[in-house]
N, C-alpha and C. Protein backbone atom coordinates (compact mmCIF):
# COMPACT_ATOMS: atom_id res chain seq x y z
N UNK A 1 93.82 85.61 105.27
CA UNK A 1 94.07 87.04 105.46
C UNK A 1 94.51 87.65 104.12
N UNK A 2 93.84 88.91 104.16
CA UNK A 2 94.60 89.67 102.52
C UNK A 2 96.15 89.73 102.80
N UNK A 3 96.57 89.66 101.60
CA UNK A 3 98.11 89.77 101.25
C UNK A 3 98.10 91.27 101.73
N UNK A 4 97.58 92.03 100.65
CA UNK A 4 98.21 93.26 100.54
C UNK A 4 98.05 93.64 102.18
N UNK A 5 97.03 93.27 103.39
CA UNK A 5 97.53 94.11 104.74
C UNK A 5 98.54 93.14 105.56
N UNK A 6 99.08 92.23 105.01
CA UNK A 6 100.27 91.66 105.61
C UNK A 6 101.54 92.36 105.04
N UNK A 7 101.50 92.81 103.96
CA UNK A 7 102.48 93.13 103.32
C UNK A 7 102.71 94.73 103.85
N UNK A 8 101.14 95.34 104.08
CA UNK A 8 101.21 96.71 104.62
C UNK A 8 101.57 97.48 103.22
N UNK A 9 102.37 98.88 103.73
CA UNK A 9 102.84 99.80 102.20
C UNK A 9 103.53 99.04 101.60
N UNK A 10 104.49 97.91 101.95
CA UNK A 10 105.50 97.42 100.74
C UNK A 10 104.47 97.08 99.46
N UNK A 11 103.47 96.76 99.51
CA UNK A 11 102.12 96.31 98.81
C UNK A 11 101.93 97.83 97.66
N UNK A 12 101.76 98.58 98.21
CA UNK A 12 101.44 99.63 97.32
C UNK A 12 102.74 100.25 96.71
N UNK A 13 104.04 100.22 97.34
CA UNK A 13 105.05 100.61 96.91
C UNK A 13 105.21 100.24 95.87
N UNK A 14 104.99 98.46 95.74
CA UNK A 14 105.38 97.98 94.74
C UNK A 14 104.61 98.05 93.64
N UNK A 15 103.63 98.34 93.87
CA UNK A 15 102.50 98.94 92.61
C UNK A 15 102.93 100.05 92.17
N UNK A 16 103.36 101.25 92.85
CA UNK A 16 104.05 102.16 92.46
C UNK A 16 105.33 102.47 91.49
N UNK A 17 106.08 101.83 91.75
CA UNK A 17 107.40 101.56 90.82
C UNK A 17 106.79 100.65 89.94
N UNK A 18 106.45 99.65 89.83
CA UNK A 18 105.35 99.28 88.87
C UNK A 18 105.25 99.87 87.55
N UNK A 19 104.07 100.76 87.84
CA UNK A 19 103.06 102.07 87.36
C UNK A 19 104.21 102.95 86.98
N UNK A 20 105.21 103.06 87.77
CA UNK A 20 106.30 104.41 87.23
C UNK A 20 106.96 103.88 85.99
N UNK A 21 107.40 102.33 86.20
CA UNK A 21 108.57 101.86 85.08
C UNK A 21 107.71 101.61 83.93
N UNK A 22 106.55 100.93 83.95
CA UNK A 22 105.84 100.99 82.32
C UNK A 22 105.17 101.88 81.53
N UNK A 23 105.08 103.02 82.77
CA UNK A 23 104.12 104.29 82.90
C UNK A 23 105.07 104.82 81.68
N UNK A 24 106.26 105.32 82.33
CA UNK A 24 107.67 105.62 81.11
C UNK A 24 107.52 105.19 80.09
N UNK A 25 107.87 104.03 80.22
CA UNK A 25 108.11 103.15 78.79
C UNK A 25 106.65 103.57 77.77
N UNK A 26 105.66 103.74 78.35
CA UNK A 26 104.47 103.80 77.34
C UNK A 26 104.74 105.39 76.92
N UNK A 27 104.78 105.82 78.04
CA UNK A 27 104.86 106.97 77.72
C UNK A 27 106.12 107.83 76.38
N UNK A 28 107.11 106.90 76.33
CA UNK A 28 108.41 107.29 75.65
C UNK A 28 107.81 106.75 74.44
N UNK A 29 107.18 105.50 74.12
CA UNK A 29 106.81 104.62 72.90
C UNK A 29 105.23 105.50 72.27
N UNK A 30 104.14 106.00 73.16
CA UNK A 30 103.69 106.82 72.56
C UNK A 30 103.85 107.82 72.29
N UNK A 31 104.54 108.87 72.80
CA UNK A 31 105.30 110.21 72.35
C UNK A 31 105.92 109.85 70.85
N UNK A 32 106.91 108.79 70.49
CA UNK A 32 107.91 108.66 69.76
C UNK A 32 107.20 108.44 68.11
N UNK A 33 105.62 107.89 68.65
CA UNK A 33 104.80 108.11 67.54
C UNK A 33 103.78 109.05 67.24
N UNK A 34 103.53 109.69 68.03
CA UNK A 34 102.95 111.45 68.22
C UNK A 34 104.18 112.11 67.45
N UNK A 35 105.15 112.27 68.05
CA UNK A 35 106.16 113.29 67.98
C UNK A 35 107.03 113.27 66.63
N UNK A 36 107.73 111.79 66.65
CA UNK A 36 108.53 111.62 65.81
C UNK A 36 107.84 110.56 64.64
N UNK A 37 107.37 109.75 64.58
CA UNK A 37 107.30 108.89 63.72
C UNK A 37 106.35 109.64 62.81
N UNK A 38 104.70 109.91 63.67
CA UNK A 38 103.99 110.82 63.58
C UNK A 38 102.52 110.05 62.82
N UNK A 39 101.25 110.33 62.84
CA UNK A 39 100.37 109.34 62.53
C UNK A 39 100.63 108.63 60.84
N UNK A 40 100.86 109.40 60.07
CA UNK A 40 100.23 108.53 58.48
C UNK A 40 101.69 107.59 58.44
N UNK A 41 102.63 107.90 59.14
CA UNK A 41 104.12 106.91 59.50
C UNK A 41 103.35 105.61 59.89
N UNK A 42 102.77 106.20 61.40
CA UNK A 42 102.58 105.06 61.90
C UNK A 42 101.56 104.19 61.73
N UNK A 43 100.48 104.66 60.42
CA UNK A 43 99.69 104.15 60.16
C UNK A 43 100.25 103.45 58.86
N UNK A 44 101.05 103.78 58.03
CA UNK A 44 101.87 103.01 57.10
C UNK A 44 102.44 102.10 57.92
N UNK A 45 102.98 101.87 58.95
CA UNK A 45 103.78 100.97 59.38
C UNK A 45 102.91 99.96 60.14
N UNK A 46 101.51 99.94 60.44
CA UNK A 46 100.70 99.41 60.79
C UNK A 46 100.06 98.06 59.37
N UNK A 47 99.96 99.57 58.53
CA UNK A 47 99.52 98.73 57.43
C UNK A 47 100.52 97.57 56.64
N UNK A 48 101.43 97.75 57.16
CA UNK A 48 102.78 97.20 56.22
C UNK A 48 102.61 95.40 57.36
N UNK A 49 101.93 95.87 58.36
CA UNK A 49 101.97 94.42 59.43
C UNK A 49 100.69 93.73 58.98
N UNK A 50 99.81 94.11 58.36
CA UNK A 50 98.19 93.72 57.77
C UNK A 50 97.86 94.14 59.69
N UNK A 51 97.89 94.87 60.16
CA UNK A 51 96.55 95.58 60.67
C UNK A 51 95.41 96.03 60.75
N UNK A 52 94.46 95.53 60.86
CA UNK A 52 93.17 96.38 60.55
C UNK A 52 92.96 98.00 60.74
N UNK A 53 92.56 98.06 59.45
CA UNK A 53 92.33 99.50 59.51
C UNK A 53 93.16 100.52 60.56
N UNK A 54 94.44 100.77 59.68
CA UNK A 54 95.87 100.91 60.10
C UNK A 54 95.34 102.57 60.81
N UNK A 55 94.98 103.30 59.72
CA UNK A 55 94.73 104.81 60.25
C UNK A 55 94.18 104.93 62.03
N UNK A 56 92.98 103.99 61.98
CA UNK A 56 92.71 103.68 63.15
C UNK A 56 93.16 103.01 64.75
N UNK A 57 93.98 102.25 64.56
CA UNK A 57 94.62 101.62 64.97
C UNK A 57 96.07 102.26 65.34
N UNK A 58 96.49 103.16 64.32
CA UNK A 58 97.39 104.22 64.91
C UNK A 58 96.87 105.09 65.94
N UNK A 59 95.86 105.69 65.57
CA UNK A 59 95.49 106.22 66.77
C UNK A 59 95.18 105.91 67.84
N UNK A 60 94.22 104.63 67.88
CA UNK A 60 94.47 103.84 69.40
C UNK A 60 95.74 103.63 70.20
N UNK A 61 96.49 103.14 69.43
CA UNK A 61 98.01 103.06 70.21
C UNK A 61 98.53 104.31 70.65
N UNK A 62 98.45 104.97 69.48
CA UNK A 62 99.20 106.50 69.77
C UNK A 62 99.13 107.20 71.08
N UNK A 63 97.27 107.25 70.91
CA UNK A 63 96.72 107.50 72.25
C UNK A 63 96.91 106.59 73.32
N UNK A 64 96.49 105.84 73.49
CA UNK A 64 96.60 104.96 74.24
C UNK A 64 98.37 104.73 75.13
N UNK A 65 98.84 104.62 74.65
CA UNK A 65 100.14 104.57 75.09
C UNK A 65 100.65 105.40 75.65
N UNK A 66 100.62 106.71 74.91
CA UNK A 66 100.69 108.28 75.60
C UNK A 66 99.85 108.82 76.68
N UNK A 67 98.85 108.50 76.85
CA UNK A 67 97.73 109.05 78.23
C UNK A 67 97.98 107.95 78.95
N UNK A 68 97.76 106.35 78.35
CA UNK A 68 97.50 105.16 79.25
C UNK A 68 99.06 105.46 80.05
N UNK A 69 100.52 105.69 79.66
CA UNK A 69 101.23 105.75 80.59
C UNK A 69 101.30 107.11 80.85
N UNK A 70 100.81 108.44 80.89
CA UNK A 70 100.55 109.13 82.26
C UNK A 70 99.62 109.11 83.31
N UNK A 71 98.72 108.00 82.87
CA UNK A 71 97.69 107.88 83.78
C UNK A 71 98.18 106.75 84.67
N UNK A 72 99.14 106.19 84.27
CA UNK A 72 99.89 104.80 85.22
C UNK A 72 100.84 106.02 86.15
N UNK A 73 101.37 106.51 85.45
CA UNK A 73 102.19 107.33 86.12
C UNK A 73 101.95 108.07 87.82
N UNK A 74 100.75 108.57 87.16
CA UNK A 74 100.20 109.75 88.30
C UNK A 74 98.71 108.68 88.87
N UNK A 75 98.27 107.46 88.85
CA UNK A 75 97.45 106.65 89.36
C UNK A 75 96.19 107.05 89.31
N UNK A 76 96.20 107.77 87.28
CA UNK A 76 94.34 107.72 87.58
C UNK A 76 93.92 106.86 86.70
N UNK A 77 92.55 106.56 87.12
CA UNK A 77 91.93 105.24 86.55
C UNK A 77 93.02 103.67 85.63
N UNK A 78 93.37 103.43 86.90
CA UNK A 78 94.86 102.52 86.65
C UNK A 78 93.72 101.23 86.10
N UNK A 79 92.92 100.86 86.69
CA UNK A 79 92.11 99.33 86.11
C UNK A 79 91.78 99.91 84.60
N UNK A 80 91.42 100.90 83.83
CA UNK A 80 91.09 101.50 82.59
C UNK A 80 92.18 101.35 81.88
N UNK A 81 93.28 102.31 82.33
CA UNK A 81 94.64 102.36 81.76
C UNK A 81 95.25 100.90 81.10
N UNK A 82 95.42 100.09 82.28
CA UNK A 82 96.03 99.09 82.23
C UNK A 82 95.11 98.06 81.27
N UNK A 83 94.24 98.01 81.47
CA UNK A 83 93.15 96.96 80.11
C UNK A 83 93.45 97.84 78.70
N UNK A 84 93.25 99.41 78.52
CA UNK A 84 93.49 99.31 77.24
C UNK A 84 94.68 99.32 76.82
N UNK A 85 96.05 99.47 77.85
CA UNK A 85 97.37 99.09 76.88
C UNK A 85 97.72 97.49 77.36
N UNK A 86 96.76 97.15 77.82
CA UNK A 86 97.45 95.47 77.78
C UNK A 86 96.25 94.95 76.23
N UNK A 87 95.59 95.51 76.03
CA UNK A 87 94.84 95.60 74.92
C UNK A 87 95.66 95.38 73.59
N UNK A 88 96.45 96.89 73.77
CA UNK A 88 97.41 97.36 72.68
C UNK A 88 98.64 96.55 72.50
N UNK A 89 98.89 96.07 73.81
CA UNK A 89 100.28 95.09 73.46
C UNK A 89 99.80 93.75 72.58
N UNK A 90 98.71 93.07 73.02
CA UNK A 90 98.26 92.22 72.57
C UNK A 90 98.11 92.14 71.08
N UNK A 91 97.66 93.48 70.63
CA UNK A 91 97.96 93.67 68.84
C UNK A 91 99.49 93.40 68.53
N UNK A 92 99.79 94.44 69.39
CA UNK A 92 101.54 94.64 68.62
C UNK A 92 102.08 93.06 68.86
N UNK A 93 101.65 92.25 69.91
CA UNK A 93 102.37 90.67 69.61
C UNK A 93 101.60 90.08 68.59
N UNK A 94 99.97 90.35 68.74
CA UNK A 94 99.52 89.45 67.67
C UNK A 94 100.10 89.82 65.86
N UNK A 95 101.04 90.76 66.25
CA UNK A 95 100.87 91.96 64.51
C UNK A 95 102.31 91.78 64.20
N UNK A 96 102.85 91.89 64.89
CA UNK A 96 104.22 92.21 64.65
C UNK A 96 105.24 91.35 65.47
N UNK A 97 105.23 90.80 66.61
CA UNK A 97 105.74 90.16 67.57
C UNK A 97 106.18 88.37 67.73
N UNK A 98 104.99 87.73 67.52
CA UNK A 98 105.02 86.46 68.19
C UNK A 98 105.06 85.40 66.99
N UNK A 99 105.77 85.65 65.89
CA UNK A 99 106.32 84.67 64.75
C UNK A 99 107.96 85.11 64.54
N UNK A 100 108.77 86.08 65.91
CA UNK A 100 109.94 86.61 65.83
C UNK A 100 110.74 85.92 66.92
N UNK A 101 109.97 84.92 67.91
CA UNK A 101 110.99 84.19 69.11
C UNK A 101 110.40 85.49 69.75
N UNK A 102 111.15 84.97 71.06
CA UNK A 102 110.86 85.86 72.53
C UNK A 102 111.52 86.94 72.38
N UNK A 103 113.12 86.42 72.21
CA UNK A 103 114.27 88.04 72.23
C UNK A 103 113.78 88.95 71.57
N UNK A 104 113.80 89.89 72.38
CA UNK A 104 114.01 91.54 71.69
C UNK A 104 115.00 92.05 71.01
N UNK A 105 115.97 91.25 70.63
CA UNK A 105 117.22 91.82 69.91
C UNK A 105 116.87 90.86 68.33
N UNK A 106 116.03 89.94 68.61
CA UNK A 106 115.84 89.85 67.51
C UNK A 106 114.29 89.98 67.18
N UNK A 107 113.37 90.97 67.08
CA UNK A 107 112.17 91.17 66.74
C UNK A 107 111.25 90.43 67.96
N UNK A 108 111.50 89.81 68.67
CA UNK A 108 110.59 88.98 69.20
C UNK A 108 109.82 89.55 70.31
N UNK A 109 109.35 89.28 71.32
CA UNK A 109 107.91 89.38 72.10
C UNK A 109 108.39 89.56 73.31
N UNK A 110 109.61 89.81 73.93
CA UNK A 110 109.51 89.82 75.39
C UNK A 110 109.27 91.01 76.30
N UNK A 111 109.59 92.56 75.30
CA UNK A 111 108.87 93.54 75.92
C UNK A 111 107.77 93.45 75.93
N UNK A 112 107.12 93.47 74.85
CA UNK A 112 105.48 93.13 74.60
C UNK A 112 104.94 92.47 75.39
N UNK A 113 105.37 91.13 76.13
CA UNK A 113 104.48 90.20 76.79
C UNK A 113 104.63 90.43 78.28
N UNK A 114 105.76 91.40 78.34
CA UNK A 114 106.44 91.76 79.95
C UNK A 114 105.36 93.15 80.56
N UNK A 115 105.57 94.50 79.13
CA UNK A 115 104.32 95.45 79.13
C UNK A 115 103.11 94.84 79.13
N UNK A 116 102.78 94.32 79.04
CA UNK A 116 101.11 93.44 78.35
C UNK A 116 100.91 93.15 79.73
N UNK A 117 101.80 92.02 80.01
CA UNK A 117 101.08 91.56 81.86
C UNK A 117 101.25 91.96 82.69
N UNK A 118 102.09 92.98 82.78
CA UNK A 118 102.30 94.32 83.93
C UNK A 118 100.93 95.26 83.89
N UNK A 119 100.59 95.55 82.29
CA UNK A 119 99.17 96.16 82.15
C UNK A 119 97.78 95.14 82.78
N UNK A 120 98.50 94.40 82.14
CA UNK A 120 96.97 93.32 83.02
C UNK A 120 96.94 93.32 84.95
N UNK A 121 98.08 92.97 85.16
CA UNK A 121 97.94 93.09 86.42
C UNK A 121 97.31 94.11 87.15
N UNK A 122 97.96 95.36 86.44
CA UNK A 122 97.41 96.81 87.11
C UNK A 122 95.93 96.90 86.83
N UNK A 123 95.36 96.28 86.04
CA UNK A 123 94.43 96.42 85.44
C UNK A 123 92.90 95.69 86.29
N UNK A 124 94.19 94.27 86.71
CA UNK A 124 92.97 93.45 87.72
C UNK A 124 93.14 94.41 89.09
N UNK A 125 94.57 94.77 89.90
CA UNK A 125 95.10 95.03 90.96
C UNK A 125 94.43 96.18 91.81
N UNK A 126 94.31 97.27 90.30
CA UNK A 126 94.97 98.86 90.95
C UNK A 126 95.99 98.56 90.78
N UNK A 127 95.96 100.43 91.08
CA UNK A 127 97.60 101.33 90.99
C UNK A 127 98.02 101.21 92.93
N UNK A 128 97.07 101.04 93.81
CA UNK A 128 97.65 100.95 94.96
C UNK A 128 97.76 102.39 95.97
N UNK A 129 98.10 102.73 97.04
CA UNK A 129 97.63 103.59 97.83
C UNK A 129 98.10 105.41 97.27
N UNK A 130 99.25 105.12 96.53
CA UNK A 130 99.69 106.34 96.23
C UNK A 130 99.46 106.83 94.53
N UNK A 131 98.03 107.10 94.54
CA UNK A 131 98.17 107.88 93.18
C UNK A 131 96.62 108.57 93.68
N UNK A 132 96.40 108.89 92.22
CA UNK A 132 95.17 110.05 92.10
C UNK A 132 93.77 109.15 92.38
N UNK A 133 93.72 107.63 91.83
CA UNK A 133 92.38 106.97 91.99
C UNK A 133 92.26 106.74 93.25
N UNK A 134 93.53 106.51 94.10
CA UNK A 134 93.52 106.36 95.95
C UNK A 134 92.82 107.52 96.74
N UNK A 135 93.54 108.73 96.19
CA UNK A 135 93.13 110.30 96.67
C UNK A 135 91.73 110.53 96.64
N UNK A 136 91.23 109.84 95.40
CA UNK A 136 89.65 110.30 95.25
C UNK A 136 88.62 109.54 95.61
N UNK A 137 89.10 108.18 96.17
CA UNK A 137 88.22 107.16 96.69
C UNK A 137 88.40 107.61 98.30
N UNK A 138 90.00 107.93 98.62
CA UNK A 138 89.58 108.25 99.78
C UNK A 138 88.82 108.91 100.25
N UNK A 139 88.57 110.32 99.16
CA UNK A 139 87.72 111.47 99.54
C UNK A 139 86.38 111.03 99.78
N UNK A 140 86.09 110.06 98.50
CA UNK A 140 84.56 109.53 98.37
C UNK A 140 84.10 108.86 99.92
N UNK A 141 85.12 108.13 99.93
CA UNK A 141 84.97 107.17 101.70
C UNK A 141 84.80 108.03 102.79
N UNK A 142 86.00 108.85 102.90
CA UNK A 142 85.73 109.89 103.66
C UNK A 142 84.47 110.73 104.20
N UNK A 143 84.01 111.29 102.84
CA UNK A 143 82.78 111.68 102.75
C UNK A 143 81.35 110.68 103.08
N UNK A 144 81.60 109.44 103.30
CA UNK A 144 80.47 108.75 102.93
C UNK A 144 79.55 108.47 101.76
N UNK A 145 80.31 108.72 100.86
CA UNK A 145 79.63 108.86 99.33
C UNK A 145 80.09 107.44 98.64
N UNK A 146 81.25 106.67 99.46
CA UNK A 146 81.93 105.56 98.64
C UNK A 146 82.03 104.49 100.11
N UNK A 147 82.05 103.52 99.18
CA UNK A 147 82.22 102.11 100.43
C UNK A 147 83.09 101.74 101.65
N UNK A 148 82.66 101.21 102.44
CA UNK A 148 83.42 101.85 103.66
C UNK A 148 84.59 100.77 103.52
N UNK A 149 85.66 101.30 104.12
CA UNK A 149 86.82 100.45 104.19
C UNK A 149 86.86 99.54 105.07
N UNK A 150 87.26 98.03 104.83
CA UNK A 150 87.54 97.05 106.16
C UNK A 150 88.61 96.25 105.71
């Protein structure tokens, strides 16, 4: 039997808080380089890790982090979202992270690898019954335009 209809809503709930707590976090970490750090910062600080083609690569994250967690947030295209910032974490451990130990108090990898497989999960999972990709599949189903539910 599927998990998720034994589990019922606790199943999607928990996708929900999920999606809300990393949704934030991406969202606060890409703002902070939009806003404050700001791109040729964060493309110096890219380059200072030997990043490839730092200019670029700022902007993936930048973006990425900033849309990928409002789109976790509000549950649109959560399998998209979640592959390209489990994408992005995967740099920041391969770049900066995983020659520092695990702790985060001392440089090391455990936000990174905690964001990273929370993104992966959402990424294999869904976001779950309450967001925008639920709303619009339902419509599709509804309509008969999308696969029927069983």
């Amino acid at each position: 039997m599927d998990p998720a209809r034994l589990l019922g809503p606790l199943h999607d709930v928990g996708l929900l808080i999920g999606r809300l707590a990393i949704g934030v976090i991406f969202i606060a970490h890409g703002w902070r380089k939009l806003a404050e750090t700001g791109h040729a910062g964060v493309a110096a600080m890219f380059d200072g890790l030997g990043v490839p083609l730092p200019s670029a690569a700022a902007l993936f994250a930048t973006w990425v982090e900033l849309l990928g967690g409002i789109a976790l947030v509000i549950g649109l295209l959560v399998p998209v979202a979640g592959a390209l910032l489990a994408f992005d974490m995967a740099g920041a451990f391969w770049f900066a992270h995983m020659d520092k130990g695990l702790f985060v108090s001392e440089g090391g990898f455990e936000l990174v690898l905690a964001l990273g497989a929370t993104s992966l999960l959402l990424a294999l999972t869904g976001g779950g019954r309450f967001g925008v990709d639920a709303a619009l599949l339902g419509r599709r189903r509804a309509s008969g335009r999308g696969p029927a539910r069983t």
